[in-house]
N, C-alpha and C. Protein backbone atom coordinates (compact mmCIF):
# COMPACT_ATOMS: atom_id res chain seq x y z
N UNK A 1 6.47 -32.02 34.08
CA UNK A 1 5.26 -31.83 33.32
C UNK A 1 5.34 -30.55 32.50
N UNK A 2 6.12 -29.30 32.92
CA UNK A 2 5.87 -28.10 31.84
C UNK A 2 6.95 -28.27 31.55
N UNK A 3 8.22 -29.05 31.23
CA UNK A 3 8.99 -28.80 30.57
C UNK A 3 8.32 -29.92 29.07
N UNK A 4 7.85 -31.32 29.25
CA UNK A 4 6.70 -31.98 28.36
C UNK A 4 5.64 -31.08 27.84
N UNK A 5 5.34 -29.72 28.18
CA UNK A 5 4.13 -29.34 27.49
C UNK A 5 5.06 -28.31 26.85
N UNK A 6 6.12 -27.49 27.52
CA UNK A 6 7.14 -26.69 26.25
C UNK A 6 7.44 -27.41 25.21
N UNK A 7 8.02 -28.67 25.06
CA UNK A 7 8.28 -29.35 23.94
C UNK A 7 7.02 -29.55 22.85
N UNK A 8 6.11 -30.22 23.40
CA UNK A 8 4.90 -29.95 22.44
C UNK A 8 5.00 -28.66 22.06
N UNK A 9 4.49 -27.95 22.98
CA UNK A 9 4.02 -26.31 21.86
C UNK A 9 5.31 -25.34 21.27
N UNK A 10 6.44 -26.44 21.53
CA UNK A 10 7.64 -26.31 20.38
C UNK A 10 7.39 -26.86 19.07
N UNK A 11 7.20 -27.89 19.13
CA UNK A 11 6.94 -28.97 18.04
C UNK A 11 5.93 -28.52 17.63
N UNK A 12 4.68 -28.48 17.99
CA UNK A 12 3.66 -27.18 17.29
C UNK A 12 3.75 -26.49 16.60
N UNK A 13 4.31 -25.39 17.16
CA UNK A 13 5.09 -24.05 16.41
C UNK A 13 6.04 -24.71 15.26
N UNK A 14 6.97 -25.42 15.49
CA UNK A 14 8.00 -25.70 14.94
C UNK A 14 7.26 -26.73 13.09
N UNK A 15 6.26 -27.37 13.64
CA UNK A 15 5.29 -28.01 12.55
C UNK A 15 4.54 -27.34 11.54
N UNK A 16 3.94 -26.30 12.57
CA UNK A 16 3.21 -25.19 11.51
C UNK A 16 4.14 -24.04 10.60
N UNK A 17 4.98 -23.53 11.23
CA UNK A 17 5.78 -22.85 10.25
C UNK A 17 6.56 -23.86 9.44
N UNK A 18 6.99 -25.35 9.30
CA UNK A 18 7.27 -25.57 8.55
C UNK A 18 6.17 -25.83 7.43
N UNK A 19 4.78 -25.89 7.64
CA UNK A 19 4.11 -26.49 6.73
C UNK A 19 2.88 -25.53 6.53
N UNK A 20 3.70 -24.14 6.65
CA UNK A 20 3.27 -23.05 5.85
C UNK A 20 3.31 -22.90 4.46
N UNK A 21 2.30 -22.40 3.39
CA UNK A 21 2.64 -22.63 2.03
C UNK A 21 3.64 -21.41 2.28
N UNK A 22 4.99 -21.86 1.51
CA UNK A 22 5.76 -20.85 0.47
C UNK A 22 5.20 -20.38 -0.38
N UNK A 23 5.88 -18.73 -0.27
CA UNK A 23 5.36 -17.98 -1.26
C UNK A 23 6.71 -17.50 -2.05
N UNK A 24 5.84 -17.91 -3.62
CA UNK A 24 6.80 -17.29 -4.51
C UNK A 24 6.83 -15.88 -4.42
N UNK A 25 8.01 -15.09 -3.48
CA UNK A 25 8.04 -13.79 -3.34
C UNK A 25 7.92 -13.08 -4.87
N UNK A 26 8.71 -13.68 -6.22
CA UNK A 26 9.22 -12.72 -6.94
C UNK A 26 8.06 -13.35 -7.63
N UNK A 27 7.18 -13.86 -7.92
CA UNK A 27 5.98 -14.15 -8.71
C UNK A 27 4.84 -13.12 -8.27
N UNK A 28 5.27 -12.71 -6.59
CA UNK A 28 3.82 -11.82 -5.90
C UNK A 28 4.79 -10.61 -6.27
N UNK A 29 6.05 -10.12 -6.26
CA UNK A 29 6.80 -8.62 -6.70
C UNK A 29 5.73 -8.23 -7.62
N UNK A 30 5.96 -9.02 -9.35
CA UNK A 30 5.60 -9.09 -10.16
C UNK A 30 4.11 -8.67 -10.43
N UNK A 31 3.35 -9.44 -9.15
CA UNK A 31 1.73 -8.91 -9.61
C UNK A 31 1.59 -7.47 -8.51
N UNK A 32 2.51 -7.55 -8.27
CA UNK A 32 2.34 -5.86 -6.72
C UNK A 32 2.72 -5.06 -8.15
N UNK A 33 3.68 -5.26 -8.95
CA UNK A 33 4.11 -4.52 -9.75
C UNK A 33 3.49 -3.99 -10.93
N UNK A 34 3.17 -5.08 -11.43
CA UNK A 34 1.45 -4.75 -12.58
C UNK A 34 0.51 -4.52 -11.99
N UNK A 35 -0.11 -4.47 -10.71
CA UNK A 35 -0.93 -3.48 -10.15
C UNK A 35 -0.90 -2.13 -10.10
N UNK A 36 1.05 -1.93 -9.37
CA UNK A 36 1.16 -0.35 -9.30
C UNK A 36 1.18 0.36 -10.89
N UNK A 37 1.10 -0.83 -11.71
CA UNK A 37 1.12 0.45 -13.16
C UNK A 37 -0.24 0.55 -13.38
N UNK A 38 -1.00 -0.18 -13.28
CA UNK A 38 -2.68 -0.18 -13.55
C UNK A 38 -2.93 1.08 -12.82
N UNK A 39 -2.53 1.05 -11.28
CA UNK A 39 -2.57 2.42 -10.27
C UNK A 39 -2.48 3.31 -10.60
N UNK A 40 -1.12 4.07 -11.03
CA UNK A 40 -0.55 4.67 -11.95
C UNK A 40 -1.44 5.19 -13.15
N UNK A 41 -1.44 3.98 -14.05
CA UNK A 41 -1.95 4.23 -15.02
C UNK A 41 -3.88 5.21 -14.89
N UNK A 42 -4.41 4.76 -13.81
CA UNK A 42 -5.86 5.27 -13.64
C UNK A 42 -5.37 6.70 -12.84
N UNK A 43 -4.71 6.83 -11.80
CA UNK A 43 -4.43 7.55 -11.48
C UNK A 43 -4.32 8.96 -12.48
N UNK A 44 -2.94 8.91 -13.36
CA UNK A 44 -2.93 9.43 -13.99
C UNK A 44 -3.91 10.23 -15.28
N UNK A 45 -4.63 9.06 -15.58
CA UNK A 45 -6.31 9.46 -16.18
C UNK A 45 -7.50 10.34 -15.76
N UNK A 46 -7.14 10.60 -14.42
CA UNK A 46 -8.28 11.06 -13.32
C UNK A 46 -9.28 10.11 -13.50
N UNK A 47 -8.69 8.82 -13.07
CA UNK A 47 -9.95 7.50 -12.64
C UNK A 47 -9.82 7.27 -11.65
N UNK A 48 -10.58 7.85 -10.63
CA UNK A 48 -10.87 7.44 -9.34
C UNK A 48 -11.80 6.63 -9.23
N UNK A 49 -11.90 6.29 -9.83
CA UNK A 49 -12.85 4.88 -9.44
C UNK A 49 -12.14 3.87 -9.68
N UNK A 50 -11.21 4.23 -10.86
CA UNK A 50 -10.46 2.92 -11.51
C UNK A 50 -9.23 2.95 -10.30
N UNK A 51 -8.69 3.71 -9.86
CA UNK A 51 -8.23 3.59 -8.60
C UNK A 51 -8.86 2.96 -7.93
N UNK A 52 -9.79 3.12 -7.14
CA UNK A 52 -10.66 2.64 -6.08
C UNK A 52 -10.93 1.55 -5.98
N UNK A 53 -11.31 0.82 -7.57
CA UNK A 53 -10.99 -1.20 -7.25
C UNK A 53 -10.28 -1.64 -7.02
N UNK A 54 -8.99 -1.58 -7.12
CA UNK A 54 -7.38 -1.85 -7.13
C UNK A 54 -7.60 -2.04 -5.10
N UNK A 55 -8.40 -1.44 -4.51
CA UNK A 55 -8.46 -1.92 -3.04
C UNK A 55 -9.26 -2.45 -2.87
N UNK A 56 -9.23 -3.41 -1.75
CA UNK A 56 -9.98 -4.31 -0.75
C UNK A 56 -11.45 -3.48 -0.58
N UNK A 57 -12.37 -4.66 -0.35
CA UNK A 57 -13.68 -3.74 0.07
C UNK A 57 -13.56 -2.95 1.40
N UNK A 58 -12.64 -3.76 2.42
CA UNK A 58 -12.44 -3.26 3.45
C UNK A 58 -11.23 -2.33 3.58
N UNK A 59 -10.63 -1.87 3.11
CA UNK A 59 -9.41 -1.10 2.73
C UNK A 59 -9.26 0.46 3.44
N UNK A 60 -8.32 0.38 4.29
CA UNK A 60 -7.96 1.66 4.53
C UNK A 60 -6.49 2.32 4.02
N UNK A 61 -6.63 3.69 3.73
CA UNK A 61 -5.76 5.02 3.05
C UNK A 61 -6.11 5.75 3.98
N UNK A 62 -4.60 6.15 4.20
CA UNK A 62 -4.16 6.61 5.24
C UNK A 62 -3.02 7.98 4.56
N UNK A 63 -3.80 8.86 4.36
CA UNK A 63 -2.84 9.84 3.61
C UNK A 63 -2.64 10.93 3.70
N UNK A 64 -1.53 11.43 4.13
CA UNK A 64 -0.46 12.29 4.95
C UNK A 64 -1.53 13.89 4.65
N UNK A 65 -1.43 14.05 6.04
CA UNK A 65 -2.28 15.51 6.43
C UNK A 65 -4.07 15.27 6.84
N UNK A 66 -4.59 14.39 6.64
CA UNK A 66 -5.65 13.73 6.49
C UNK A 66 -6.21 12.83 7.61
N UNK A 67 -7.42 12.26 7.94
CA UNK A 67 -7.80 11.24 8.71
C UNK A 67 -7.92 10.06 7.54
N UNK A 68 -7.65 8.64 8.25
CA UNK A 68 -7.72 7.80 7.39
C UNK A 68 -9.11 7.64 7.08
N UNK A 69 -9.26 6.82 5.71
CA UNK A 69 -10.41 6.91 5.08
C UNK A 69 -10.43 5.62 4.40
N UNK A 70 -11.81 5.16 4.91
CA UNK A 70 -12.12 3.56 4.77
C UNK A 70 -13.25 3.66 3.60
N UNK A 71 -13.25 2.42 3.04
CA UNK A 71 -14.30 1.76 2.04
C UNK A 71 -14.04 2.23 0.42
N UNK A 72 -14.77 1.50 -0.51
CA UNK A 72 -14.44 2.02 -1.37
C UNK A 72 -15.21 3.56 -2.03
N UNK A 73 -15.61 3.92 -1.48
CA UNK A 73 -16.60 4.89 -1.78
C UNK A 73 -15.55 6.11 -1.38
N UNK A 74 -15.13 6.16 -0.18
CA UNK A 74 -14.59 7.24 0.30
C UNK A 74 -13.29 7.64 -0.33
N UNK A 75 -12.14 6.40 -0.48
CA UNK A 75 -11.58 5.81 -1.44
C UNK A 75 -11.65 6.82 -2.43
N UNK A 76 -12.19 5.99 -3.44
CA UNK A 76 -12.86 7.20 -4.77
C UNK A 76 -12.85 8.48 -4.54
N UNK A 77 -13.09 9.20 -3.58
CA UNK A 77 -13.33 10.70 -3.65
C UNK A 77 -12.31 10.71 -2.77
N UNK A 78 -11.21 10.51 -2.42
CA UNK A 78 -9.97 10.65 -1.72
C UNK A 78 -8.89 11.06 -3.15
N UNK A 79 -9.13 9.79 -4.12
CA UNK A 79 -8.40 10.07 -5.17
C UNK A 79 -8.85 10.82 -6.43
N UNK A 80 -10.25 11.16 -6.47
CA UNK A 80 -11.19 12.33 -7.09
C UNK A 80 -10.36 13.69 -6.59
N UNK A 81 -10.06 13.99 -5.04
CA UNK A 81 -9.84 15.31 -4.73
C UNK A 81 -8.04 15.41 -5.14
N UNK A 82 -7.42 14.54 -5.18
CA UNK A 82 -6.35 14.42 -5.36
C UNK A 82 -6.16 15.21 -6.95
N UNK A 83 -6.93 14.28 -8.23
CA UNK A 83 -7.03 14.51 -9.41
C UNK A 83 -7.45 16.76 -9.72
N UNK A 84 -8.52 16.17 -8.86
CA UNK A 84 -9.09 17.64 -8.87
C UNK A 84 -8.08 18.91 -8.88
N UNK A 85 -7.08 18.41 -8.31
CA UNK A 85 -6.60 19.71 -7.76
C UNK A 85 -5.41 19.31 -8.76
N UNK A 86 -5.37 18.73 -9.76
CA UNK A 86 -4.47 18.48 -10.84
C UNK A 86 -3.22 17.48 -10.91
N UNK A 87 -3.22 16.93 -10.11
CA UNK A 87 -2.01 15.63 -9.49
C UNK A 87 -2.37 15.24 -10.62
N UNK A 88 -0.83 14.58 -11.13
CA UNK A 88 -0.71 13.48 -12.37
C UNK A 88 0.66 12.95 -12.52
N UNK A 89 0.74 12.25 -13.41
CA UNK A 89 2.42 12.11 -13.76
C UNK A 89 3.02 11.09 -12.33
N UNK A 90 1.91 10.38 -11.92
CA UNK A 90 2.31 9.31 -10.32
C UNK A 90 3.35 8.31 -11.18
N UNK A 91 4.46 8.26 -10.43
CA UNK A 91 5.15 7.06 -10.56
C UNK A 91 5.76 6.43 -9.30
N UNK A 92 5.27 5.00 -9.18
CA UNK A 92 5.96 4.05 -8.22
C UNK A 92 6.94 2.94 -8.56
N UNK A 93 7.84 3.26 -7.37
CA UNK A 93 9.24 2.42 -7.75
C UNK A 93 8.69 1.26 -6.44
N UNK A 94 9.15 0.08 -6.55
CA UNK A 94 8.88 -0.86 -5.41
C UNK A 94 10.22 -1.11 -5.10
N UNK A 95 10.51 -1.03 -3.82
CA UNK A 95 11.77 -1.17 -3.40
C UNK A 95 11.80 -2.52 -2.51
N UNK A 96 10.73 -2.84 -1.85
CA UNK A 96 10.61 -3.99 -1.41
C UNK A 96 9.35 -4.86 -0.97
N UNK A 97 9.56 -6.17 -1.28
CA UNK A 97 8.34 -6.66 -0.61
C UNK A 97 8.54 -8.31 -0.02
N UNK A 98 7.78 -8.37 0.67
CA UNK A 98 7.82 -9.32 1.89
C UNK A 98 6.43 -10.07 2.32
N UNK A 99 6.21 -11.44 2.68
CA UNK A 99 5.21 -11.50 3.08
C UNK A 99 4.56 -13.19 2.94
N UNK A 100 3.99 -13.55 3.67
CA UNK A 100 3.72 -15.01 3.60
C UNK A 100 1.76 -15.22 4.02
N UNK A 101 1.74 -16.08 3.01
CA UNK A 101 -0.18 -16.28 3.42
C UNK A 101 -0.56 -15.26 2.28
N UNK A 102 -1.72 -14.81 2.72
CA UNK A 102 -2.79 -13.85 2.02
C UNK A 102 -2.22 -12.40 2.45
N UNK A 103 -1.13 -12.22 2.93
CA UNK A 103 -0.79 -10.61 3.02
C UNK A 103 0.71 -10.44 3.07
N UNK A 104 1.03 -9.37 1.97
CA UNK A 104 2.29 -9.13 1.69
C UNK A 104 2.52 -7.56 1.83
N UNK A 105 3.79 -7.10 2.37
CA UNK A 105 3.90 -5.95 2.45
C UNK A 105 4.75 -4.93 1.27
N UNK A 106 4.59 -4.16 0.80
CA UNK A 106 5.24 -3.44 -0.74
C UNK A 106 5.96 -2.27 0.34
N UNK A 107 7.24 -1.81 0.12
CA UNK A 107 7.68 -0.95 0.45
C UNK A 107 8.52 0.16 -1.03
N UNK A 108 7.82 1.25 -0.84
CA UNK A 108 8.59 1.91 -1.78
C UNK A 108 8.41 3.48 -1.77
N UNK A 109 8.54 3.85 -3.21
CA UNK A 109 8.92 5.47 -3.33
C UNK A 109 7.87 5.72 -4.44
N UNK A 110 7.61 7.24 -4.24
CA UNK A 110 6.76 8.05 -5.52
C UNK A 110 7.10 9.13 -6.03
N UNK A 111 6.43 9.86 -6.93
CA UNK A 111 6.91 10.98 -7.53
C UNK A 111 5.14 11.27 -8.10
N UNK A 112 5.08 12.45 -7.94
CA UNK A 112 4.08 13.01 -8.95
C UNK A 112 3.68 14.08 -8.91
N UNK A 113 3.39 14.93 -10.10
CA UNK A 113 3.38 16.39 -10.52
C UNK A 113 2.10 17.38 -9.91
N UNK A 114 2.48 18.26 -9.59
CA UNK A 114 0.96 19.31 -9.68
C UNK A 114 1.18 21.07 -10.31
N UNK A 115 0.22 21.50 -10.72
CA UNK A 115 0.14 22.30 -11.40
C UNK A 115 0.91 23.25 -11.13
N UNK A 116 1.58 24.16 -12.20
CA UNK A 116 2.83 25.13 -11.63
C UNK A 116 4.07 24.74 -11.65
N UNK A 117 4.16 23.67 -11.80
CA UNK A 117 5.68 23.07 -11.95
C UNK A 117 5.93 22.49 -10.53
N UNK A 118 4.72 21.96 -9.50
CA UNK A 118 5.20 21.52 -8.26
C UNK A 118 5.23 20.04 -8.44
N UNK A 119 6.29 19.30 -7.37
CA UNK A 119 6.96 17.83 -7.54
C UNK A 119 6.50 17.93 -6.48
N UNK A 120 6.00 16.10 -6.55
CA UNK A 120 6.08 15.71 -4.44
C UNK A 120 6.81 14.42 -4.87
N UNK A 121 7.56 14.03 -3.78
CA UNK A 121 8.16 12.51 -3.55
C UNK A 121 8.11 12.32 -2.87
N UNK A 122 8.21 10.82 -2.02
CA UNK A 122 8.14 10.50 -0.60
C UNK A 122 8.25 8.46 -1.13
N UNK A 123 7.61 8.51 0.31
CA UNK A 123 7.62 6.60 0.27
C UNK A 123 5.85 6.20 0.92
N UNK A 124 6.09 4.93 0.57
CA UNK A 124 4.61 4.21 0.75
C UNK A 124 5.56 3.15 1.61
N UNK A 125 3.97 2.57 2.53
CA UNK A 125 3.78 1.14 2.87
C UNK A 125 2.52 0.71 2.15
N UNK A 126 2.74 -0.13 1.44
CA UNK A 126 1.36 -1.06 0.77
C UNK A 126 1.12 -2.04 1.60
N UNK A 127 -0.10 -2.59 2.06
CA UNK A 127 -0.15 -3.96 2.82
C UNK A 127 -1.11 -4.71 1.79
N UNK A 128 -0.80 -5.75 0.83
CA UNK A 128 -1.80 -6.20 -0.01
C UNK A 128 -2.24 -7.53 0.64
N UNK A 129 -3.41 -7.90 -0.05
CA UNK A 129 -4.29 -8.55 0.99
C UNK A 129 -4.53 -9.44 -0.47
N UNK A 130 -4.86 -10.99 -0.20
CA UNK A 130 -4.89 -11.89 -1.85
C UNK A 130 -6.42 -12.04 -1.32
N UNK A 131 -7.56 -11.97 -2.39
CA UNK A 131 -8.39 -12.47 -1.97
C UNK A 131 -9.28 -13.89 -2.70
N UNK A 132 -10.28 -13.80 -2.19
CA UNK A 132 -10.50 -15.57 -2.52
C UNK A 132 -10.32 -15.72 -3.98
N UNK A 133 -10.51 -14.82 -4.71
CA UNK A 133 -10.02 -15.26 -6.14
C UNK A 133 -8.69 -15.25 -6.89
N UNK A 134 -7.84 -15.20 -5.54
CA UNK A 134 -6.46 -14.92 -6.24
C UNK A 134 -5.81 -13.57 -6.42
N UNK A 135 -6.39 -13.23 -6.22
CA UNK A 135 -6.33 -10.91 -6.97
C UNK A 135 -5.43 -10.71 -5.60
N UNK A 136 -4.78 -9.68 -5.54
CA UNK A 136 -3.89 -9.16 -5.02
C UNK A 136 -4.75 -7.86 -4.71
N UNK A 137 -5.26 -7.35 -4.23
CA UNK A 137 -5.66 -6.25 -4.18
C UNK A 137 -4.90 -5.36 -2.24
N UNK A 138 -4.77 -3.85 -2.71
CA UNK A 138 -4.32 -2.77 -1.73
C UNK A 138 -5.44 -2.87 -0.66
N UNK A 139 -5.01 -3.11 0.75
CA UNK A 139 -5.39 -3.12 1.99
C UNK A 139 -5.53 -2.39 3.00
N UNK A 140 -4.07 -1.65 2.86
CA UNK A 140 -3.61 -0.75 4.14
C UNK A 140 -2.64 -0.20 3.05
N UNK A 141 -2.83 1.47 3.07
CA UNK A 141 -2.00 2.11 2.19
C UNK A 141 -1.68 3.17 2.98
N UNK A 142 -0.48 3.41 3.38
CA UNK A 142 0.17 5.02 3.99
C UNK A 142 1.18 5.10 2.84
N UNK A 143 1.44 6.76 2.85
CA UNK A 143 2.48 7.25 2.06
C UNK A 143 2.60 8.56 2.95
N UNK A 144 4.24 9.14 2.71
CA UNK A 144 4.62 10.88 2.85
C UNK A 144 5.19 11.44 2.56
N UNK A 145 5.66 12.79 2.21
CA UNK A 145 6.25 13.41 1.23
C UNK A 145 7.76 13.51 2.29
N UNK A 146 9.00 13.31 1.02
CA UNK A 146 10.00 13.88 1.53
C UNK A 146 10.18 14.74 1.28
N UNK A 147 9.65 15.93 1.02
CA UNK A 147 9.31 17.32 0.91
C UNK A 147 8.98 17.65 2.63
N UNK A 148 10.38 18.77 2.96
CA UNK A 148 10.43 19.68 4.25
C UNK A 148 8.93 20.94 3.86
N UNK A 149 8.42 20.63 4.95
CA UNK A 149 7.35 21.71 5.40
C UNK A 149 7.55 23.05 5.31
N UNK A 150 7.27 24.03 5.30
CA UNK A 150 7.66 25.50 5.26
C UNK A 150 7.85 25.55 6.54
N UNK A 151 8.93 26.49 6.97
CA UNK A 151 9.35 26.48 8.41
C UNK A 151 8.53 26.99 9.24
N UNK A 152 7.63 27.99 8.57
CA UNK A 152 6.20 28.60 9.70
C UNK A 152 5.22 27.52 10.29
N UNK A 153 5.17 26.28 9.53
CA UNK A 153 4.40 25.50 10.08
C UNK A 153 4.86 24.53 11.28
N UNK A 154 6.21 24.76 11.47
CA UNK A 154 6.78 23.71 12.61
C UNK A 154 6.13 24.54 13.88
N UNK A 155 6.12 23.93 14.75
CA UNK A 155 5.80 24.06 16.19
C UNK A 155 6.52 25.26 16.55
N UNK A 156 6.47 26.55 17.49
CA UNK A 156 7.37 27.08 17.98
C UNK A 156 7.40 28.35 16.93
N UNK A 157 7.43 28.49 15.92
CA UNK A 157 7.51 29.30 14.52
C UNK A 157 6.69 30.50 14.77
C-alpha cells in the first residue's frame, strides 16, 4: 500500500512540473532589463517616486547598513535619502536571471557615484514578482558594496 501511494505522489509531482507554463527566460531578461534602465534612469533624476513604482505594493528593500523597509511609501524616502545625499550616475549590469511562474530572480552588479569623486560597486538580488497585469515589477531587493570597510570599523579594532 505505501509503495502504491509513492507512485501516485510521484506521478503527481512528476505531472505538475511537467505541465508547468514555460517561461520564456530571455523574453523576461529583456523586460528585467528595460525595467533596470527605467530604474536607473529615475534614479538618476532624483525620482523617488519614479523609483518607488517600479516595486510591488508589497515590496521589501533591504539595503546594506539599514533595517529593511517595506511599502511603497517608505520605499520613496529610502531612495529620496539616497538622492539627497547626492548618489547618481546608478548603473546595472544583469548577470543573471532565473525563474518560473510569477517570480523570477535577477542577479547582478552596480556602480554609482557620490559627491567628491566617491564610487560604490557591489551586487544585487532582485526577486521580481509578474503581477495580474503582466508588469514585472521589484519584490525583494538586497544589494552590497564591494567596497572594504575602514579597518576601525571591524570588530576587535
Amino acid at each position: 500500500m505505501k509503495t502504491s501511494m509513492l507512485l501516485v505522489v510521484i506521478a503527481l509531482l512528476g505531472f505538475i512540473a511537467c505541465s508547468a507554463p514555460q517561461m520564456d527566460v530571455a523574453a523576461v531578461r529583456k523586460t528585467i532589463e528595460e525595467n533596470g534602465a527605467k530604474f536607473c534612469a529615475a534614479f538618476n533624476q532624483g525620482d523617488a517616486a519614479g523609483v518607488a513604482a517600479l516595486y510591488s505594493d508589497d515590496a521589501i528593500v533591504m539595503p546594506p547598513n539599514q533595517d529593511m523597509v517595506q511599502g511603497t511609501n517608505a520605499i520613496q524616502e529610502t531612495f529620496g535619502a539616497f538622492n539627497s545625499m547626492g548618489a547618481t550616475n546608478l548603473a546595472l549590469t544583469t548577470d543573471e536571471v532565473m525563474g518560473a511562474g510569477d517570480l523570477v530572480i535577477e542577479v547582478g552588479k552596480y556602480t554609482y557615484s557620490m559627491p567628491g569623486g566617491l564610487q560604490d560597486s557591489g551586487k544585487y538580488i532582485v526577486v521580481w514578482k509578474k503581477g495580474a497585469d503582466g508588469s514585472w515589477k521589484l519584490h525583494r531587493d538586497i544589494w552590497n558594496s564591494n567596497m572594504p570597510l575602514p579597518t576601525s570599523t571591524y570588530p576587535g579594532n
